[in-house]
Structures are given as C-alpha cells and as structure tokens.
Protein backbone atom coordinates (compact mmCIF):
# COMPACT_ATOMS: atom_id res chain seq x y z
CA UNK A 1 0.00 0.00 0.00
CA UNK A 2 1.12 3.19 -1.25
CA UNK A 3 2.39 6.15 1.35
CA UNK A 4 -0.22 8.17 -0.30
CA UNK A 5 -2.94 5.87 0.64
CA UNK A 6 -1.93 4.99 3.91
CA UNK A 7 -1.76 8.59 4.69
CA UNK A 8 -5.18 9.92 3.02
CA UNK A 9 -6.89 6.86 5.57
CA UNK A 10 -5.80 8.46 8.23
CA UNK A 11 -6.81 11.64 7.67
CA UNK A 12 -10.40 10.53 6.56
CA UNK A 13 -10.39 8.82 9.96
CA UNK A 14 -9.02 11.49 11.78
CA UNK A 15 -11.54 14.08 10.09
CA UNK A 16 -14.17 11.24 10.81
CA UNK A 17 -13.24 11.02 14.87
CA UNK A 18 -13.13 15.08 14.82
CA UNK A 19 -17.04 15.26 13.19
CA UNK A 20 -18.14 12.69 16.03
CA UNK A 21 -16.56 14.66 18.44
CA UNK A 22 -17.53 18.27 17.18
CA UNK A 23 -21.11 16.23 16.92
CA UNK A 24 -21.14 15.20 20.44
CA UNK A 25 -20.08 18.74 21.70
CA UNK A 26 -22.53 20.01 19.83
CA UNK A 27 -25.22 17.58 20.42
CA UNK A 28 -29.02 19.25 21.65
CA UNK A 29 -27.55 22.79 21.34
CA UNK A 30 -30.06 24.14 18.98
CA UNK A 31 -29.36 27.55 19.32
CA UNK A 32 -26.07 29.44 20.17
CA UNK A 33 -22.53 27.98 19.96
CA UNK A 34 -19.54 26.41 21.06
CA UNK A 35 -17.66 28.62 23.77
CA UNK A 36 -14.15 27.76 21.19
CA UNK A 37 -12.62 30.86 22.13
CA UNK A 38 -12.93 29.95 25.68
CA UNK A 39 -10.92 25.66 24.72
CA UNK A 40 -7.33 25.74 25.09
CA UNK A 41 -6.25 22.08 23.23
CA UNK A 42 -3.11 20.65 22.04
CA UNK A 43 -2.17 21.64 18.60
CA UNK A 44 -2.80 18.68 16.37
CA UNK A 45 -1.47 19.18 12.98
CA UNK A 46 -2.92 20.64 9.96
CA UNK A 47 -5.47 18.62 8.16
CA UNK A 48 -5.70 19.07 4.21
CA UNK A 49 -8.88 21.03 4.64
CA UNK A 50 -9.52 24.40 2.68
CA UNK A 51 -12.24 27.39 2.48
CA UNK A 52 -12.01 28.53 -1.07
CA UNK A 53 -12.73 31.95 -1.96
CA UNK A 54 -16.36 31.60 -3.03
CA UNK A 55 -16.94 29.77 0.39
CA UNK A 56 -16.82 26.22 -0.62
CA UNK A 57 -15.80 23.89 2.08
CA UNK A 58 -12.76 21.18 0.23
CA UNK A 59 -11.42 18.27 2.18
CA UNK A 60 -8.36 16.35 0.62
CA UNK A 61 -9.25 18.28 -3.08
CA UNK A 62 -13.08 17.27 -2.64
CA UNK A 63 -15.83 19.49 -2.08
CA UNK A 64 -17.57 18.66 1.04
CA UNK A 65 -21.39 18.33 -0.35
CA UNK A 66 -23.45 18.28 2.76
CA UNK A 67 -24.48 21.96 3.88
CA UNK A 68 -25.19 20.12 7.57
CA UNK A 69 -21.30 19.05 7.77
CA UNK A 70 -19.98 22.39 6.75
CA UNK A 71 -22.49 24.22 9.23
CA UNK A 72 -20.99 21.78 11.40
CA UNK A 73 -17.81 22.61 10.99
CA UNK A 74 -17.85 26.21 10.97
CA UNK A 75 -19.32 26.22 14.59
CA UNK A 76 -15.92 25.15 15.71
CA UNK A 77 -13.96 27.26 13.46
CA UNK A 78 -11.35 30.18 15.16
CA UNK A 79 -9.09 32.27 14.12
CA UNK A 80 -5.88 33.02 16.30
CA UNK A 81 -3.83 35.66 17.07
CA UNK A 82 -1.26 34.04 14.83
CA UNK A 83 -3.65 35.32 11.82
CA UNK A 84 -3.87 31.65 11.18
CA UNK A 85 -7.73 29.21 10.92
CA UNK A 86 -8.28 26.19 13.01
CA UNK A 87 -11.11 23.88 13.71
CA UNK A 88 -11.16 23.23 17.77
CA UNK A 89 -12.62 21.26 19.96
CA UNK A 90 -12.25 20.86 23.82
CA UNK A 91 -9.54 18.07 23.27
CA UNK A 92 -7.96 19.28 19.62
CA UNK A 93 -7.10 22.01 17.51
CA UNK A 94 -5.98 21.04 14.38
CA UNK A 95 -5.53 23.83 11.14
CA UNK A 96 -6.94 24.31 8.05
CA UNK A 97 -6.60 26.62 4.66
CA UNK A 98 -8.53 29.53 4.27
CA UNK A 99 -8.06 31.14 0.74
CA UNK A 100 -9.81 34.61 1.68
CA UNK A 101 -12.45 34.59 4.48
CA UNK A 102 -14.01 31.57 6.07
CA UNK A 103 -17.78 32.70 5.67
CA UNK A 104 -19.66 34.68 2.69
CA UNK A 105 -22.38 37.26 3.65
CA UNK A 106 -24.84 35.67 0.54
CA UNK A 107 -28.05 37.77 1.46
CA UNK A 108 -29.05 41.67 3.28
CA UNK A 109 -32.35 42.70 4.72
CA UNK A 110 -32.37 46.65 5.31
CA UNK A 111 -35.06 47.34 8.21
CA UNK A 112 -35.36 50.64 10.99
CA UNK A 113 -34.95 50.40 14.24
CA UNK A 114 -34.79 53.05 16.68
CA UNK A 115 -35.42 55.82 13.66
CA UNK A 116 -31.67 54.12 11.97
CA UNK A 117 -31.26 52.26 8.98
CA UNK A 118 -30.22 48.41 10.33
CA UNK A 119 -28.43 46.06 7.69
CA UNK A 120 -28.82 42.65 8.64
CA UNK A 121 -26.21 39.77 6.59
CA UNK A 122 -26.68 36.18 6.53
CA UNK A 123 -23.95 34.18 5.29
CA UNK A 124 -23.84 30.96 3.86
CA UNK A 125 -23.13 28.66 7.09
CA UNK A 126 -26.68 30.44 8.82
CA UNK A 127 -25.01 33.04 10.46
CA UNK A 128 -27.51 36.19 10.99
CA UNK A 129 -25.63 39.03 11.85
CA UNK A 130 -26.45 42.97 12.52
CA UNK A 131 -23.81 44.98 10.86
CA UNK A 132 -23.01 47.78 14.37
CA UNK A 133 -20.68 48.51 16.85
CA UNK A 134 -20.02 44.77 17.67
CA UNK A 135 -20.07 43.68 13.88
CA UNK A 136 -18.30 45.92 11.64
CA UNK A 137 -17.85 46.32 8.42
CA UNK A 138 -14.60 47.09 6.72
CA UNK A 139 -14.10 47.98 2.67
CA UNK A 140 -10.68 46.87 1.18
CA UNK A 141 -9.49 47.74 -2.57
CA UNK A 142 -7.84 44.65 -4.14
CA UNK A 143 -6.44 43.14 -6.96
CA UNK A 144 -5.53 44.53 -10.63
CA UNK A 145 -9.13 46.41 -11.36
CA UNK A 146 -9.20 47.74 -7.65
CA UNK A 147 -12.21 45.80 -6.92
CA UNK A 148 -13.60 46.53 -3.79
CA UNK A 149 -14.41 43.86 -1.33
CA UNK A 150 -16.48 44.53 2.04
CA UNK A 151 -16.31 42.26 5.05
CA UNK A 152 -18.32 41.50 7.90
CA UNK A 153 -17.01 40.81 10.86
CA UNK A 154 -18.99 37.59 12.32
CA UNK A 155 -17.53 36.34 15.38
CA UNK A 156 -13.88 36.01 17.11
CA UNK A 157 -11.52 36.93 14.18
CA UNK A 158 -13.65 35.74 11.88
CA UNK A 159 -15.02 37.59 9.22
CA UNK A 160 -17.65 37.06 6.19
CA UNK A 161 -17.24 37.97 2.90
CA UNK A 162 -19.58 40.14 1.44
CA UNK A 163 -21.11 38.38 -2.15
CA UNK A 164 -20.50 40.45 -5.12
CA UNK A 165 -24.36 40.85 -5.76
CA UNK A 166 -24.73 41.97 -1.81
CA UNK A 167 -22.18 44.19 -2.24
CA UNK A 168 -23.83 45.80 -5.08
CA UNK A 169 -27.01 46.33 -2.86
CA UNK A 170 -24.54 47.92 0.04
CA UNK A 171 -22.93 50.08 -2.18
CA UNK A 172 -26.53 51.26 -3.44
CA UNK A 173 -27.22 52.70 0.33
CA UNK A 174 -24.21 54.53 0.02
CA UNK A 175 -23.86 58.38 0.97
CA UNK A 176 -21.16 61.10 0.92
CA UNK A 177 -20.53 61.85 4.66
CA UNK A 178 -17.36 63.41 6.22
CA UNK A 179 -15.45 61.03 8.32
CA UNK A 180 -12.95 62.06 10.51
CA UNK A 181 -12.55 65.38 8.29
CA UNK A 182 -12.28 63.74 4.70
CA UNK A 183 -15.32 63.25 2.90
CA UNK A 184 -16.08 59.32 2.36
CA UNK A 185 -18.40 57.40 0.48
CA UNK A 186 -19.95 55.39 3.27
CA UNK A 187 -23.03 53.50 4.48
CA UNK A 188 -24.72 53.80 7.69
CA UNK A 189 -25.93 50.74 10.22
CA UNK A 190 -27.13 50.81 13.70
CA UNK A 191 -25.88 53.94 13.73
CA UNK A 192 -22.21 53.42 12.89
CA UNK A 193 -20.82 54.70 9.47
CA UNK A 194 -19.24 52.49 7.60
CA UNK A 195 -15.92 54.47 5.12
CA UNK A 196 -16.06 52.65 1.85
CA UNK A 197 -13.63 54.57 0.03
CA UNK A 198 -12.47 58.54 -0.32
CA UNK A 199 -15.37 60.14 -2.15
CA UNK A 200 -13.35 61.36 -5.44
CA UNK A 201 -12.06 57.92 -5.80
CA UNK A 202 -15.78 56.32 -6.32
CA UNK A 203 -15.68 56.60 -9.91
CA UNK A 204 -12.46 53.63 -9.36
CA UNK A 205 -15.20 51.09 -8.29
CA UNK A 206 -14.79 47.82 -9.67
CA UNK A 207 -17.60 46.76 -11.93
C-alpha cells in the first residue's frame, strides 16, 4: 500500500473522529454555539482542509457536499492571534486553509430600528448578523481592477465575505458623509458609518 494511501486513511479517519466529536459537543444545542474561544487544546497538525474563496468547504481536493457538515464545521472554526484558521474542539485544535475569508455574507435585509437604517447579513453557514458597533464592516481595494471587497465581521476573528451581488445592494445605500474630516463614500448601520472609500475615488469602483 502506497504512502499516499496509507496517509489519506488516516486523515479521513481522523476528520471522521473530529465530526463525532464536534457532533457530540454540539449535540441538543439548537441555538447558540460552542464557547471555542474559551478551549485551550493541544495543537494537532494541519489537516488538508480548505475554504475557497467563493466559500466552498474542500477536504483532501473534494468538495464537502453536505451543507449540515460544513455548518458543522464552521461552529468550531477560530481564528488566532497568529492570523492563522483552526477547527477546535475541547480536546484538539488542528488547522486548516482559508483562501480569503471563512464565511460569505450571501443575502441583506435593510429594516429601521430606533429611527436608523439596520443592515442585517446572513452568510452561507446560517449566520444572521447585525452589521453595528459589535459587527463591523470594513471595505478593502484589491487586486488589478481595484475591486472593492467589504467584510463583515462575524464572530472572534472571523469575518464574512460580502457576495459580489450583496455588495452591489450595500454600495446602493451609500452616501457622501465626512469622516474624521475627509469626505467618504460610506453607508450607515445601527448607527455606525461604515468608510467605503475617499469620495473622489468612487468613480475607481470595480464593476
């Protein structure tokens, strides 16, 4: 038997033992989750596990197909101070690739509250967060055509994404404001502004 082989068995047993365990932590907890910043574990190892860009979920160069596993996963997914990802559990932490962000905000709601505009993300693990004081957003220009990408922060470290088409619909609720004396292109949220970019660079917007 190969090296390969023997090798790619034990990580599909060791990714096996770490759902039944991430299972079992998470077992009758139907709402809120696992306290991971709070588990101090060993360092395991890295396991050939990757977020890809668009969000998809890849375990030894296959996607992982069931929504319910990747939820899964995700709930035990932290970011360190050593800018790196891991999945942890109270016993384990073991790391993983993550091309861009770990989560993608895929949908918005705009609603009042309080007389302010709210925006309200949900990304593509479930996640329903209010974009505020606690969950910012930040804009960042990348790439050749200066595309601009917004992210949410989510929990921890960990940030979402924001989907192209979302980020169309953010960049519609856009305003000219003056933010800490240079005037932005920015969008409000639970009354926080948001900076996009400097307001004579808008035109620069990726399309």
């Amino acid at each position: 038997m190969a090296a390969e082989e023997i090798s790619g068995q034990a990580d599909a047993a060791g990714l096996a033992a770490l759902i039944s365990r991430a299972s079992q932590e998470n077992a009758g907890k139907k709402r809120g989750l696992p306290p991971v910043e709070r588990w101090n574990p060993p360092f395991c190892g890295d396991i050939d596990m990757e977020i890809r860009a668009d969000g998809t979920w890849f375990y030894m160069g296959t996607p992982i197909g069931r929504p319910a596993l990747v939820r899964l996963f995700s709930t035990v997914l932290r970011k360190d101070d050593d800018q790196k990802t891991y999945l942890v559990t109270p016993v384990e932490k073991v790391g993983i690739r993550v091309v861009d962000a770990p989560f993608i905000a895929v949908e918005m709601s705009v609603t009042e509250g309080q007389g302010q505009q709210v925006l309200t993300f949900r990304t593509n693990v479930g996640d329903v967060v209010e974009a505020g004081g606690e969950h910012r957003l930040r804009f960042a220009i990348a790439g050749e055509n200066a595309e601009l990408k917004p992210y949410l922060h989510v929990r921890g470290r960990l940030e979402a994404l924001v989907s192209r088409a979302v980020m169309y619909e953010l960049v519609a609720l856009g305003e000219t404001l003056e933010v800490e004396g240079q005037v932005m292109f920015a969008v409000r949220s639970a009354g926080e502004v948001f900076a996009m970019m400097p307001a004579d660079e808008l035109d620069a917007l990726s399309r």
